[in-house]
PDB file of N, CA and C in Angstrom:
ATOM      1  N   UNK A   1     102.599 109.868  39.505  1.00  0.00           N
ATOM      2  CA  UNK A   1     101.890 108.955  40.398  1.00  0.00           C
ATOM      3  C   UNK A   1     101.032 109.783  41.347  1.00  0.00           C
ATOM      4  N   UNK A   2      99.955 108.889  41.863  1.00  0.00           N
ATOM      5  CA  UNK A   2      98.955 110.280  42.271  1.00  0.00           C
ATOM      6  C   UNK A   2      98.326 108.966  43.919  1.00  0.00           C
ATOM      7  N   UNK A   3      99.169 109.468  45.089  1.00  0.00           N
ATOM      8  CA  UNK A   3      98.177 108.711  45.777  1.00  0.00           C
ATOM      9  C   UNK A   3      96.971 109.399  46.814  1.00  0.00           C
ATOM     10  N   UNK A   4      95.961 109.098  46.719  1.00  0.00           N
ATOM     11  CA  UNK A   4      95.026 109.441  47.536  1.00  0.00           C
ATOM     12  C   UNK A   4      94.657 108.580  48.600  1.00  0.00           C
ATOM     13  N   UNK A   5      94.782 109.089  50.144  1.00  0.00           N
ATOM     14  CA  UNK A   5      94.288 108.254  51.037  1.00  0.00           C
ATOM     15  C   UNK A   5      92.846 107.857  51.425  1.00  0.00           C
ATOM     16  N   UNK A   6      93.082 106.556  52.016  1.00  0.00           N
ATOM     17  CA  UNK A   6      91.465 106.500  52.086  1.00  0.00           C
ATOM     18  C   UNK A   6      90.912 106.834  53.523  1.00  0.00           C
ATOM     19  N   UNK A   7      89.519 106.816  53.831  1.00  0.00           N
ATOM     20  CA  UNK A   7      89.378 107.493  54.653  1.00  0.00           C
ATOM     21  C   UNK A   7      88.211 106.458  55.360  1.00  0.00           C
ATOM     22  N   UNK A   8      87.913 105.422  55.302  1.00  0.00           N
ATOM     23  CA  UNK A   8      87.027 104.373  55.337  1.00  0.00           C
ATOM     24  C   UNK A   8      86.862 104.035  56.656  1.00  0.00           C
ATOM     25  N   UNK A   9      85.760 103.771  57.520  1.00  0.00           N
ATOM     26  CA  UNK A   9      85.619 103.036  58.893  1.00  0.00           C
ATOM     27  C   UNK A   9      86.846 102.176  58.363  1.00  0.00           C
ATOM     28  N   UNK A  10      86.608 101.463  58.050  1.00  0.00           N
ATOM     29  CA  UNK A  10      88.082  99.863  57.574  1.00  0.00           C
ATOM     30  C   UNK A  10      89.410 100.231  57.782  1.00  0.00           C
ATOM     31  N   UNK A  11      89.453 101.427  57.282  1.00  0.00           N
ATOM     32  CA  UNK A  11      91.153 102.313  56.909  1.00  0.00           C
ATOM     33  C   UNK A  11      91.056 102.725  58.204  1.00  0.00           C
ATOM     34  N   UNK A  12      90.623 103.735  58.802  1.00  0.00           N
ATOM     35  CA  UNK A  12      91.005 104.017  60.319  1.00  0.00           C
ATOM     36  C   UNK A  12      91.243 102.967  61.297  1.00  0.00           C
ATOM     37  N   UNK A  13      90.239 102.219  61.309  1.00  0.00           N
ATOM     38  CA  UNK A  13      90.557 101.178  62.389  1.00  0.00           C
ATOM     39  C   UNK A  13      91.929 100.355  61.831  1.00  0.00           C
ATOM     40  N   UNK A  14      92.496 100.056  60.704  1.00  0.00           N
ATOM     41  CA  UNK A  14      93.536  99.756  60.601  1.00  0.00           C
ATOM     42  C   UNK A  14      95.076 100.620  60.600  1.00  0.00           C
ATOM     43  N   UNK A  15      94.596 101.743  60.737  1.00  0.00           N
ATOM     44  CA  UNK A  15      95.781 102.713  61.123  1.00  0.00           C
ATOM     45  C   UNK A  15      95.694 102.424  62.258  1.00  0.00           C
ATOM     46  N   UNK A  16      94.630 102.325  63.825  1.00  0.00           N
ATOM     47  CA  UNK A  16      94.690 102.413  64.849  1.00  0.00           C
ATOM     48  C   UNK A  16      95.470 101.055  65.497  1.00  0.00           C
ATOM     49  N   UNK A  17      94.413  99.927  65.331  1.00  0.00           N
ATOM     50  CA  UNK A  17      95.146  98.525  65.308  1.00  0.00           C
ATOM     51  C   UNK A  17      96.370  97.556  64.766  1.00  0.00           C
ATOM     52  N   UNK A  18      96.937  98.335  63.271  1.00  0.00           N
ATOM     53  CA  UNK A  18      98.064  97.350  62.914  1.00  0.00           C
ATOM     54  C   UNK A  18      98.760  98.200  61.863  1.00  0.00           C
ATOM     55  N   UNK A  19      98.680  99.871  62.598  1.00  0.00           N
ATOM     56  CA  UNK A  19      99.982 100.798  62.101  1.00  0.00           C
ATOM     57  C   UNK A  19      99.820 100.631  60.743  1.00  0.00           C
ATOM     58  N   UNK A  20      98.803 100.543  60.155  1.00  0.00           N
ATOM     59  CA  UNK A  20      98.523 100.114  58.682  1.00  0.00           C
ATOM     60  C   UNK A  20      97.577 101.840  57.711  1.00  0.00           C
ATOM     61  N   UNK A  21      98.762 102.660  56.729  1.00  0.00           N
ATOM     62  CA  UNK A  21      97.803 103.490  55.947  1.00  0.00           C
ATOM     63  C   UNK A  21      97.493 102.509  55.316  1.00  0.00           C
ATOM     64  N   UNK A  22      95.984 103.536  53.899  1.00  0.00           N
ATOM     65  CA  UNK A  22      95.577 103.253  52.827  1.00  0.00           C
ATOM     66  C   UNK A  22      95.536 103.611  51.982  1.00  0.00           C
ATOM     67  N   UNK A  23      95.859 103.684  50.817  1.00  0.00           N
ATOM     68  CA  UNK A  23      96.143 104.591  49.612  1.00  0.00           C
ATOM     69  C   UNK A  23      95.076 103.751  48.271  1.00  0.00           C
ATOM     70  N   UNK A  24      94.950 104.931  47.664  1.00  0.00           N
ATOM     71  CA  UNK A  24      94.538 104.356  46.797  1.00  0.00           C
ATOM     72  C   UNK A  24      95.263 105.077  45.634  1.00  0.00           C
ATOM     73  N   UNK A  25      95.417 104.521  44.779  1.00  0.00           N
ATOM     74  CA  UNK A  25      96.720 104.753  43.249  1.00  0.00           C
ATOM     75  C   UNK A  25      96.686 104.682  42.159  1.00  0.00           C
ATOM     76  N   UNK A  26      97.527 104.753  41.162  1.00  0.00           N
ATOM     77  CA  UNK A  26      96.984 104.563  39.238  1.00  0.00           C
ATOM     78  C   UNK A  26      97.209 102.922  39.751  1.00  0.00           C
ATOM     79  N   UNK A  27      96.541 102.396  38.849  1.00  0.00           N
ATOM     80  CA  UNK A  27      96.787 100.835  38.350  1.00  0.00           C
ATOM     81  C   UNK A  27      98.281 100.166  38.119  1.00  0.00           C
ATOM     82  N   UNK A  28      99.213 100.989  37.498  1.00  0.00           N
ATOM     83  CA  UNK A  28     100.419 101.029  37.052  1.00  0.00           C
ATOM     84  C   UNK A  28     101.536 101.020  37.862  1.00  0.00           C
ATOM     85  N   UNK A  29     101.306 101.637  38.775  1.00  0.00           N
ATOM     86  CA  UNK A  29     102.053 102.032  40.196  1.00  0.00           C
ATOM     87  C   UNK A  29     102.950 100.844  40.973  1.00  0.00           C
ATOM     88  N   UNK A  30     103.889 100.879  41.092  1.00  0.00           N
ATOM     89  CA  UNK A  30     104.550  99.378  41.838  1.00  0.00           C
ATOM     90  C   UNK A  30     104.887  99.671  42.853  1.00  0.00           C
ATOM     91  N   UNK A  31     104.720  98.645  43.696  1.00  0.00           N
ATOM     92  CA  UNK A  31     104.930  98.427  45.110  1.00  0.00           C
ATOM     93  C   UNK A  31     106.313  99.436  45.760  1.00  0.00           C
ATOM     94  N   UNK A  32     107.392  99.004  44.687  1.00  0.00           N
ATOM     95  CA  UNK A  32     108.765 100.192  45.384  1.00  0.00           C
ATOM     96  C   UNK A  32     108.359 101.501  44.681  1.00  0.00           C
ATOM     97  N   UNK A  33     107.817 102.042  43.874  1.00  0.00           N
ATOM     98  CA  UNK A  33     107.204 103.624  43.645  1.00  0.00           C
ATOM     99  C   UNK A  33     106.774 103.760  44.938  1.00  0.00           C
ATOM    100  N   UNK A  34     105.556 103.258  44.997  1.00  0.00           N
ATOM    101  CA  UNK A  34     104.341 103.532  46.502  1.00  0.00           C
ATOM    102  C   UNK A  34     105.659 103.839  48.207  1.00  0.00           C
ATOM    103  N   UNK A  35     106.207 102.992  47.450  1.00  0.00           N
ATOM    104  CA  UNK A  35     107.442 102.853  49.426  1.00  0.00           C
ATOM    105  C   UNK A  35     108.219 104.182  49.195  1.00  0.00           C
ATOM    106  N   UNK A  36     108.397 104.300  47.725  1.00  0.00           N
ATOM    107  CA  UNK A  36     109.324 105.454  47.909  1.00  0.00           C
ATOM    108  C   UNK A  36     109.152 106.885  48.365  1.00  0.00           C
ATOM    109  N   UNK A  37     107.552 107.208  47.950  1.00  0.00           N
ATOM    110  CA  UNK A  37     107.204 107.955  47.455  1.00  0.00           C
ATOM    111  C   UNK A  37     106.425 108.602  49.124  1.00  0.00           C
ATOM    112  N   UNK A  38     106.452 107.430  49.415  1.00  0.00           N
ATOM    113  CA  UNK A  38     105.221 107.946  50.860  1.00  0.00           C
ATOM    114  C   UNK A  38     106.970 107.951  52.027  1.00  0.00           C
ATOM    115  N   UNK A  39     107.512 107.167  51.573  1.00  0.00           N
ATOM    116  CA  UNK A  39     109.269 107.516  52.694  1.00  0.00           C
ATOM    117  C   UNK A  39     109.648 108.685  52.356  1.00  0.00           C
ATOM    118  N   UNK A  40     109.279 109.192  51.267  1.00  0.00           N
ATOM    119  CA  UNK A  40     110.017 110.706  50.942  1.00  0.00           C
ATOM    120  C   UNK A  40     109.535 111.971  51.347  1.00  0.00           C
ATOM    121  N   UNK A  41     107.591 111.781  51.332  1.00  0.00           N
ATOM    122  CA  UNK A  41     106.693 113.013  51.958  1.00  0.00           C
ATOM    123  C   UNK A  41     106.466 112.459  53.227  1.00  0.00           C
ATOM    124  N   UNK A  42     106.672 111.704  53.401  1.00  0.00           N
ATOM    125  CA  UNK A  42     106.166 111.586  55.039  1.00  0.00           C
ATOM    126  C   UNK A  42     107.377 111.393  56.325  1.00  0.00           C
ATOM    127  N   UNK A  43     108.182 111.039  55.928  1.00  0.00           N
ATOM    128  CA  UNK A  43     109.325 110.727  56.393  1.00  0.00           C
ATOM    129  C   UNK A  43     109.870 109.929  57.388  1.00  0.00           C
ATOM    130  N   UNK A  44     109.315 108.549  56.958  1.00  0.00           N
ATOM    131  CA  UNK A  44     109.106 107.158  57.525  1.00  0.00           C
ATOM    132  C   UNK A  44     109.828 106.113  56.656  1.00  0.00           C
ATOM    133  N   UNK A  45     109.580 104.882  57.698  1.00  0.00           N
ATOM    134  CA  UNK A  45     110.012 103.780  57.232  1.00  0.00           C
ATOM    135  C   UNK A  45     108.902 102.944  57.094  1.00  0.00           C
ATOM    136  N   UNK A  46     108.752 102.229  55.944  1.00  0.00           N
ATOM    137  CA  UNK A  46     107.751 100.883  55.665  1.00  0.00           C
ATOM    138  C   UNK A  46     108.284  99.652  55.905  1.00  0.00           C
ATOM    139  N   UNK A  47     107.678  99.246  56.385  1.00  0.00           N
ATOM    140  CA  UNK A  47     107.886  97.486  56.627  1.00  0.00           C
ATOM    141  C   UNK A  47     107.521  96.705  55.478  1.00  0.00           C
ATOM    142  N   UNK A  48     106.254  97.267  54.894  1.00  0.00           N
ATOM    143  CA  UNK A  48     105.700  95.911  54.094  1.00  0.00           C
ATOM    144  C   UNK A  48     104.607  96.878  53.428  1.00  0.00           C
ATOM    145  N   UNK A  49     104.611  96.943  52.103  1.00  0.00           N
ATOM    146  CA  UNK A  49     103.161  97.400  50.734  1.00  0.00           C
ATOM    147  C   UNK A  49     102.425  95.921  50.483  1.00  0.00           C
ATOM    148  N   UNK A  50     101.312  96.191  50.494  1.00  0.00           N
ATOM    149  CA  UNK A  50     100.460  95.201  50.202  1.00  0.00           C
ATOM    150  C   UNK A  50      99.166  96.106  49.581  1.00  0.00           C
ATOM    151  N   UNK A  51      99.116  95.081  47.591  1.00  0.00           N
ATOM    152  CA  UNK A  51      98.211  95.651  46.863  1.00  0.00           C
ATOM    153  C   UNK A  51      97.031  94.953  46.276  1.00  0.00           C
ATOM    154  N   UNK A  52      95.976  95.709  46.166  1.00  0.00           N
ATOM    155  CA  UNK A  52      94.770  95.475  45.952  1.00  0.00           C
ATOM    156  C   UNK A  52      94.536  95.824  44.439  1.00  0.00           C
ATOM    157  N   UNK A  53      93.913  95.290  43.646  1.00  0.00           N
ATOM    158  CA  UNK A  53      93.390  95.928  42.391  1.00  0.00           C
ATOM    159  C   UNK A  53      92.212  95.581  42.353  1.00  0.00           C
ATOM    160  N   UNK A  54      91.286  97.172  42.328  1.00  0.00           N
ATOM    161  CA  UNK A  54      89.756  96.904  42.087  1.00  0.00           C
ATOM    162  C   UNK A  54      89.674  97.164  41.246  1.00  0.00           C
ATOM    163  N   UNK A  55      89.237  96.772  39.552  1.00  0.00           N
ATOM    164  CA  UNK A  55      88.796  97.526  38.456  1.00  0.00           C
ATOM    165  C   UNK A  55      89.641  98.369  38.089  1.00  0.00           C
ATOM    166  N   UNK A  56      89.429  99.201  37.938  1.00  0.00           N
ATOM    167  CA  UNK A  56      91.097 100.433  37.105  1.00  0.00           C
ATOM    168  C   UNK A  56      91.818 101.160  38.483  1.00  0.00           C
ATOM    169  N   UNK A  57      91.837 100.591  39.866  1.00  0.00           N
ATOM    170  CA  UNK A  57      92.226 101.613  40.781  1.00  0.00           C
ATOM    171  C   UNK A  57      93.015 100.353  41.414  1.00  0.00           C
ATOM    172  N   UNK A  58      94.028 100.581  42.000  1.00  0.00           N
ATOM    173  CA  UNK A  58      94.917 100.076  42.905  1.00  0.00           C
ATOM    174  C   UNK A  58      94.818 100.651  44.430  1.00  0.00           C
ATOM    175  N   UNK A  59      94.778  99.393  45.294  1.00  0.00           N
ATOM    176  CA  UNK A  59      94.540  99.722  46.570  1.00  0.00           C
ATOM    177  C   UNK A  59      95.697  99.602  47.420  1.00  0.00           C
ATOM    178  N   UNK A  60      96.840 100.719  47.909  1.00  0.00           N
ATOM    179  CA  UNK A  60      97.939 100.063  48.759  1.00  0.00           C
ATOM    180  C   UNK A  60      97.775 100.082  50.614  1.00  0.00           C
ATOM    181  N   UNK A  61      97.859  99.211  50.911  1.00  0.00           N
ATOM    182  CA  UNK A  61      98.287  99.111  52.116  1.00  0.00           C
ATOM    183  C   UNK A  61      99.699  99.006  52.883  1.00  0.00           C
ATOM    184  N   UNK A  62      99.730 100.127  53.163  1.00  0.00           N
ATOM    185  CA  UNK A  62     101.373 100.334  53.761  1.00  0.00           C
ATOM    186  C   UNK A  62     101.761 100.324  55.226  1.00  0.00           C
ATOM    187  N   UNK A  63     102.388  99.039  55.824  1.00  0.00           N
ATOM    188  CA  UNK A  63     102.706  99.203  57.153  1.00  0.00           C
ATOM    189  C   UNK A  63     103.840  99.690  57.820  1.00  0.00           C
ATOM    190  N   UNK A  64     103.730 100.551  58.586  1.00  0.00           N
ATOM    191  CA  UNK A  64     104.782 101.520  58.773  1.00  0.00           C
ATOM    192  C   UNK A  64     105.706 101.069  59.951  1.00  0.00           C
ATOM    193  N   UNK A  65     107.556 100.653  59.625  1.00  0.00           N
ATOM    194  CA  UNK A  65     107.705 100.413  60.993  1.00  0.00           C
ATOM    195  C   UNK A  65     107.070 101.328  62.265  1.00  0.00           C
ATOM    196  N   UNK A  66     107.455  99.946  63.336  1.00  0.00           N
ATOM    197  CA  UNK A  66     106.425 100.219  64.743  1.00  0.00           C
ATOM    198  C   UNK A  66     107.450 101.674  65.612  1.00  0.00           C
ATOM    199  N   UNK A  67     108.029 101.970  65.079  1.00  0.00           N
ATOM    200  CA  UNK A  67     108.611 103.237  65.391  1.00  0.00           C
ATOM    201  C   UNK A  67     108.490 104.517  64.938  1.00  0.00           C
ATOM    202  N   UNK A  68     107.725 104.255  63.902  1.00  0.00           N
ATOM    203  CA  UNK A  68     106.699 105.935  62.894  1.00  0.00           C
ATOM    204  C   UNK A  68     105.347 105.387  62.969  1.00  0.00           C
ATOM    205  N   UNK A  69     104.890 105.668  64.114  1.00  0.00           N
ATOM    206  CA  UNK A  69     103.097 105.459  64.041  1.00  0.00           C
ATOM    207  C   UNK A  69     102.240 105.900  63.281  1.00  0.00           C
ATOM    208  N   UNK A  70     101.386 105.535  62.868  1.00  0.00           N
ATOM    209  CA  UNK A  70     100.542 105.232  61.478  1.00  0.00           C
ATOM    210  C   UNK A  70      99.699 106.637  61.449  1.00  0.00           C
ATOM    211  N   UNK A  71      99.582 106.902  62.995  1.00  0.00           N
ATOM    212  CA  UNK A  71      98.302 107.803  63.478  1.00  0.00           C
ATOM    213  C   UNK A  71      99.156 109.123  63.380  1.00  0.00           C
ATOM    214  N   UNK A  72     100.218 109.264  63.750  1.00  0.00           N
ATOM    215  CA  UNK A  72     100.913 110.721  63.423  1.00  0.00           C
ATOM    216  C   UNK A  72     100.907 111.264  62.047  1.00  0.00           C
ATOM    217  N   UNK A  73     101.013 110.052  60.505  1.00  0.00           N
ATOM    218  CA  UNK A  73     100.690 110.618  59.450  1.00  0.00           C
ATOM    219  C   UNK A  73      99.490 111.077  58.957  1.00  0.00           C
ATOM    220  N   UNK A  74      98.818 110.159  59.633  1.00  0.00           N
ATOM    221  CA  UNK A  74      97.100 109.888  59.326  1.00  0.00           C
ATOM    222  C   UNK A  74      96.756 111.470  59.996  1.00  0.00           C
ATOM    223  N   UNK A  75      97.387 112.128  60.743  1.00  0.00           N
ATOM    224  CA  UNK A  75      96.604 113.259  61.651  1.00  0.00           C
ATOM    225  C   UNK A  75      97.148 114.366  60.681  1.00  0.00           C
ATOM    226  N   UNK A  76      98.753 113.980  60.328  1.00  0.00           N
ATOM    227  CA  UNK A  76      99.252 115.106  58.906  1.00  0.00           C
ATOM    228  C   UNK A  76      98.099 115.338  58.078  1.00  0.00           C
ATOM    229  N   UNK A  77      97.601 114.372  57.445  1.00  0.00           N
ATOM    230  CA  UNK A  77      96.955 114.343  56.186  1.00  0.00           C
ATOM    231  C   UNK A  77      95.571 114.711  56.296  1.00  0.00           C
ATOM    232  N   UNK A  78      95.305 114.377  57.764  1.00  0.00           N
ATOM    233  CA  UNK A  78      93.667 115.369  58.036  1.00  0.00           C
ATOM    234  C   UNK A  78      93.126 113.819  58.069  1.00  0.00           C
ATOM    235  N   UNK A  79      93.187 113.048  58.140  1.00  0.00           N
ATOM    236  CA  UNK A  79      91.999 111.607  58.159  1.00  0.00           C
ATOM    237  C   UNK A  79      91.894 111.389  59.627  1.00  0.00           C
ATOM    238  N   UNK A  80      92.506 111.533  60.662  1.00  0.00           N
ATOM    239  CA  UNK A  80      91.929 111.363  61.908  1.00  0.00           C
ATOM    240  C   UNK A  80      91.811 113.367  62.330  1.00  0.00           C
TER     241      UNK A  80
END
């Protein structure tokens, strides 16, 4: 499984406003892969995956409980 974050005016302002990353993923990928996978390198808790499919790419949106802020991973990963 291969996720890449996104890095979008859209995606930041939703890390800032509603503790929300963005990933983008294989097509194939399920919602408990995506939770597991980002709880294991990042070392958080998710509240809630919510997915997008554009064409052959899957879009996840992962909200992170309000006790692992969105912006401390987002600064790991280099997007803010």
């Amino acid at each position: 499984m291969r996720l890449n974050p996104l890095t979008t005016e859209k995606a930041v302002l939703m890390i800032e406003a509603e503790n929300v990353l963005t990933f983008q993923t294989n097509k194939g990928t399920s919602k408990k892969e995506i939770q597991k996978e980002i709880e294991s390198l990042f070392n958080v808790k998710i509240e809630k995956v919510r997915t997008l499919v554009k064409g052959n790419k899957k879009h996840a949106y992962v909200k992170l409980k309000k006790e692992f802020p969105a912006l401390d991973v987002a600064t790991k990963l280099g997007i803010m």
